[in-house]
C-alpha atoms as a PDB file:
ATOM      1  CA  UNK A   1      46.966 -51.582 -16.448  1.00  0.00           C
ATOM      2  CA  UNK A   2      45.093 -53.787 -13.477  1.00  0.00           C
ATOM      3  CA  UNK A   3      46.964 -53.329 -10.727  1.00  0.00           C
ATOM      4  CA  UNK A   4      47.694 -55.794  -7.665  1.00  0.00           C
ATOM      5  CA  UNK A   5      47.634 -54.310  -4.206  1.00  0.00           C
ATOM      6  CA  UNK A   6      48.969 -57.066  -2.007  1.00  0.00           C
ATOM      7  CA  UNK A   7      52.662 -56.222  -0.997  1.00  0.00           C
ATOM      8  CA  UNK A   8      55.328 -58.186  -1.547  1.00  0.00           C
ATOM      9  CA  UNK A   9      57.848 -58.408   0.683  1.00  0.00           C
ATOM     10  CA  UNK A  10      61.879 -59.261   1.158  1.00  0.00           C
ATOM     11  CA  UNK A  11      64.403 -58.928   3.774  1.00  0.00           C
ATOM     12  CA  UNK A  12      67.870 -58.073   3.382  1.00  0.00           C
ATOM     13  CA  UNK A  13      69.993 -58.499   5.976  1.00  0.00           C
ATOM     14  CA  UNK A  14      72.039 -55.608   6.645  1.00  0.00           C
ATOM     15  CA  UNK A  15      75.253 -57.719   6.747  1.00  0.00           C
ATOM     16  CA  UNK A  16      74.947 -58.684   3.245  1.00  0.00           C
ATOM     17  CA  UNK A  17      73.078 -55.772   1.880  1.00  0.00           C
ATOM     18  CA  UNK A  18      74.517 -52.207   1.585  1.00  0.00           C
ATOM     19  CA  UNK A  19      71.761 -49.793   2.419  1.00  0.00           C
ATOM     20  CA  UNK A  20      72.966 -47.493  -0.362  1.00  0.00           C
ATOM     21  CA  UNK A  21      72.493 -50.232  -3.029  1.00  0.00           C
ATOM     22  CA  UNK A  22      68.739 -51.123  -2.310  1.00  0.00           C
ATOM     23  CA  UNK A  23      67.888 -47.135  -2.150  1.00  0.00           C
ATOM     24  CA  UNK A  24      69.469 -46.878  -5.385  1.00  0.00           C
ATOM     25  CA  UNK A  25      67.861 -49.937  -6.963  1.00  0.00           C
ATOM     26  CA  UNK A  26      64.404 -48.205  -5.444  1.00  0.00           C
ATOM     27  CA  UNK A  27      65.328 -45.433  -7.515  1.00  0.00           C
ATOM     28  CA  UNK A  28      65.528 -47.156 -10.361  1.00  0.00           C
ATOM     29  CA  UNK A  29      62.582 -49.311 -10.405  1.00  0.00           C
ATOM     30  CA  UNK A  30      59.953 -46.801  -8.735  1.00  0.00           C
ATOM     31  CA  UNK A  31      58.636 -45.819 -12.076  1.00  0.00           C
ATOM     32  CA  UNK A  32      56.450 -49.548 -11.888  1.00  0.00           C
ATOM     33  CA  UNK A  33      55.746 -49.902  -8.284  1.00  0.00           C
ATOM     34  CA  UNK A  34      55.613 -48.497  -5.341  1.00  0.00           C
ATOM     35  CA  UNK A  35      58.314 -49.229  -2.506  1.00  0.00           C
ATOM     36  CA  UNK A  36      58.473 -48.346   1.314  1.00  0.00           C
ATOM     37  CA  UNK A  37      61.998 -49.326   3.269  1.00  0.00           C
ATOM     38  CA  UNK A  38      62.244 -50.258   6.610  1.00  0.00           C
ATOM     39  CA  UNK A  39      65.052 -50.347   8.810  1.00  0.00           C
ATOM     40  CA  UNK A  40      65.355 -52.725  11.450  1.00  0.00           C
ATOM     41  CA  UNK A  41      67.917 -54.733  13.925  1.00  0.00           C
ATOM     42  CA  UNK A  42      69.396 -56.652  11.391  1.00  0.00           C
ATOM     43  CA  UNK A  43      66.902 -56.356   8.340  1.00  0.00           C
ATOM     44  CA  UNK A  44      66.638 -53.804   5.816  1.00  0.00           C
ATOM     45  CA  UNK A  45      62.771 -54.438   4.977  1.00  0.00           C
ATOM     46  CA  UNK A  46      61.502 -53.574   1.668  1.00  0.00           C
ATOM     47  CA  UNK A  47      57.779 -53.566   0.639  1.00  0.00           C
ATOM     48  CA  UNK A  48      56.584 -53.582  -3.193  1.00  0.00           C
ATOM     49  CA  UNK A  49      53.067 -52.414  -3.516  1.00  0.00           C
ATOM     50  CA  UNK A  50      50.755 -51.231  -6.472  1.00  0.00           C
ATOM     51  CA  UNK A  51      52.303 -53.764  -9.040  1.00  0.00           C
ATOM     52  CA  UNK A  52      50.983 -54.069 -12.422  1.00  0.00           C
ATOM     53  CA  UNK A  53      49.792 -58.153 -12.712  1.00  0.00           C
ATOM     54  CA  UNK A  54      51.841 -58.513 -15.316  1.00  0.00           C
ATOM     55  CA  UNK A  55      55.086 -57.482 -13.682  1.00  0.00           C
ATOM     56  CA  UNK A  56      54.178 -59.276 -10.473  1.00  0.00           C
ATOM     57  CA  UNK A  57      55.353 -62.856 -11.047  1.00  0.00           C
ATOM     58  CA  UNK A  58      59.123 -61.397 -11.534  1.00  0.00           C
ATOM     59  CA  UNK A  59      59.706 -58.123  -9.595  1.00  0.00           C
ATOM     60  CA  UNK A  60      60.634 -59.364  -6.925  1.00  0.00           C
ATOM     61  CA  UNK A  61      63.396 -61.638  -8.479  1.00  0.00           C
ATOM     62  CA  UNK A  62      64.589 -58.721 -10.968  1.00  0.00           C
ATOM     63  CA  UNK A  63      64.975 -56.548  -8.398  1.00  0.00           C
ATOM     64  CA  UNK A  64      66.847 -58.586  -6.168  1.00  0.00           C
ATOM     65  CA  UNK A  65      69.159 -59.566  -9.006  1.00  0.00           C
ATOM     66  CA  UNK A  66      69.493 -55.728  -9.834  1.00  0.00           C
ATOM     67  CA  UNK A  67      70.320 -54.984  -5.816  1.00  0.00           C
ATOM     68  CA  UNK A  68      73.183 -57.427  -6.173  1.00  0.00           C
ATOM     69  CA  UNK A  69      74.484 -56.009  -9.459  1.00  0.00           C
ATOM     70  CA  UNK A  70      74.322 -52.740  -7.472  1.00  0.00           C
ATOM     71  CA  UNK A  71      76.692 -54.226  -4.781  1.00  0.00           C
ATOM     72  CA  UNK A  72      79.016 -55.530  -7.101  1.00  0.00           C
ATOM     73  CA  UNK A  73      79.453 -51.602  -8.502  1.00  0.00           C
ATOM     74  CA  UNK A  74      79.732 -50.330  -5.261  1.00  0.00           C
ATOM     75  CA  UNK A  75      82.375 -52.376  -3.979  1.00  0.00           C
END
């Protein structure tokens, strides 16, 4: 697998975003990337790193769709 190093990045804002559902949607999808998580004033920062090529063009929308399934179970 080639392997793109160039992080990707989103914000969640922490008034939309439950902490607990992005750490549990990290969980989920750290088996094809790498993530870091950053919390700041209103942001919850989230970095994707070390993404296979061929994953890279929809990670970042996949995983934001799974972080809002993951709200909708939580509430």
């Amino acid at each position: 697998m080639r392997k793109d190093n160039e992080a990707i990045e989103i914000n969640f804002h922490k008034s939309l975003y439950p902490p607990k559902a992005i750490k549990n949607a990290i969980e989920v999808y750290k088996e094809v990337a790498k993530f870091s998580l950053k919390k700041e004033k209103r942001y919850i920062k989230v970095s994707i790193s070390d993404v296979d090529r061929d994953l890279r063009s929809f990670i970042k929308d996949e995983f934001c769709n799974y972080v809002l399934f993951l709200i909708r179970a939580i509430l």
